[in-house]
Protein backbone atom coordinates (compact mmCIF):
# COMPACT_ATOMS: atom_id res chain seq x y z
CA UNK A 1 55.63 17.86 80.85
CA UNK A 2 52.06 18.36 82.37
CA UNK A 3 51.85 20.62 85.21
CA UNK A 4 47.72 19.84 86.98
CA UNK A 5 46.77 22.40 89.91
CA UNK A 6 43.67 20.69 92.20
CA UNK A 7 41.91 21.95 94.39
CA UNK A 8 39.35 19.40 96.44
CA UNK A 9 36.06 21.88 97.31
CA UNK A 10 34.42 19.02 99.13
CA UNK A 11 34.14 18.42 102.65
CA UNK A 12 36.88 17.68 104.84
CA UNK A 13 36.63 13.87 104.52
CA UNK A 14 36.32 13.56 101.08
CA UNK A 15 39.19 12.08 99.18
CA UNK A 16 39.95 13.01 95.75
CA UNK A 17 42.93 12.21 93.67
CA UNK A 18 43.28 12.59 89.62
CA UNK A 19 44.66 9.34 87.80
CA UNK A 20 45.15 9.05 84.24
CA UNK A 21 45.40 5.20 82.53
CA UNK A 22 45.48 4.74 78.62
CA UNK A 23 41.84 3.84 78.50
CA UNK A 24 38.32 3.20 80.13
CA UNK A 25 39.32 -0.66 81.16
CA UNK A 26 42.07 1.32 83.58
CA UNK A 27 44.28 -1.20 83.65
CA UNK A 28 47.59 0.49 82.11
CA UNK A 29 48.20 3.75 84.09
CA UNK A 30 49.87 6.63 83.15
CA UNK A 31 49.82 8.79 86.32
CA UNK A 32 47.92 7.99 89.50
CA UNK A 33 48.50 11.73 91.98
CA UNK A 34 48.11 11.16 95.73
CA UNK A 35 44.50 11.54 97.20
CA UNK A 36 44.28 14.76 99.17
CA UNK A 37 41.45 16.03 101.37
CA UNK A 38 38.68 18.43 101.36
CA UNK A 39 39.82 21.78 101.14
CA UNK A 40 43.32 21.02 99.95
CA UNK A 41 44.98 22.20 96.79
CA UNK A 42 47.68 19.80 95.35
CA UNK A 43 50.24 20.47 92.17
CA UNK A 44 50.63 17.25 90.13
CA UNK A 45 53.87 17.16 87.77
CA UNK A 46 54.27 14.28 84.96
CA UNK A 47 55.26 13.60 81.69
CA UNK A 48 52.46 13.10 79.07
CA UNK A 49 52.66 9.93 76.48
CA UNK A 50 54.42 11.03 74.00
CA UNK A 51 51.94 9.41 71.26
CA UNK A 52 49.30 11.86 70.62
CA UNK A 53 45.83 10.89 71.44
CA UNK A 54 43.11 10.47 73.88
CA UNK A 55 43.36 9.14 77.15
CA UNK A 56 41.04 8.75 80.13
CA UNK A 57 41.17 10.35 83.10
CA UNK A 58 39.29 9.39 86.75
CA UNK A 59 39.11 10.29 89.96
CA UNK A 60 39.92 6.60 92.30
CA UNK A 61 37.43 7.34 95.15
CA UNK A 62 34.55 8.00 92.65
CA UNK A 63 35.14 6.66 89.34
CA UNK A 64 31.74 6.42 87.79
CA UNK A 65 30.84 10.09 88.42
CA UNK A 66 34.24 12.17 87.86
CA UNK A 67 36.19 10.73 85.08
CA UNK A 68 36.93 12.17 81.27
CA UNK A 69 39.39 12.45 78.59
CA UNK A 70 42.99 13.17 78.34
CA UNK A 71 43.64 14.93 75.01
CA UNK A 72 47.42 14.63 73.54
CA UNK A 73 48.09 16.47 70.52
């Protein structure tokens, strides 16, 4: 189990969420959290895949610019 604290420093209006997919094409998702607002800190709770190795991770609203790996070991 994966336990992800977030907290969205942006403005008020901007949307952020964290979603996790088995690779870059995003097609197959893992997890996809709820978008929360500027400001707003949010606890995400899921189960990891159970194969190790490495994922990718994006925010939705602004997938080009905040996006990276998921490592399981």
């Amino acid at each position: 189990n994966v336990t992800v604290v977030m907290t969205n420093e942006e403005a008020v209006l901007d949307y952020h969420n964290l979603a996790i997919f088995k690779d870059r094409s995003a097609k197959e998702s893992i997890f996809i959290g709820d978008y929360i607002d500027g400001g707003a800190t949010i606890t995400y709770n899921f189960t990891a895949p159970g194969t190790p190795g490495t994922y990718f991770f994006r925010c939705d609203t602004h997938p080009f610019l905040m996006n990276g790996q998921f490592i399981v070991q």
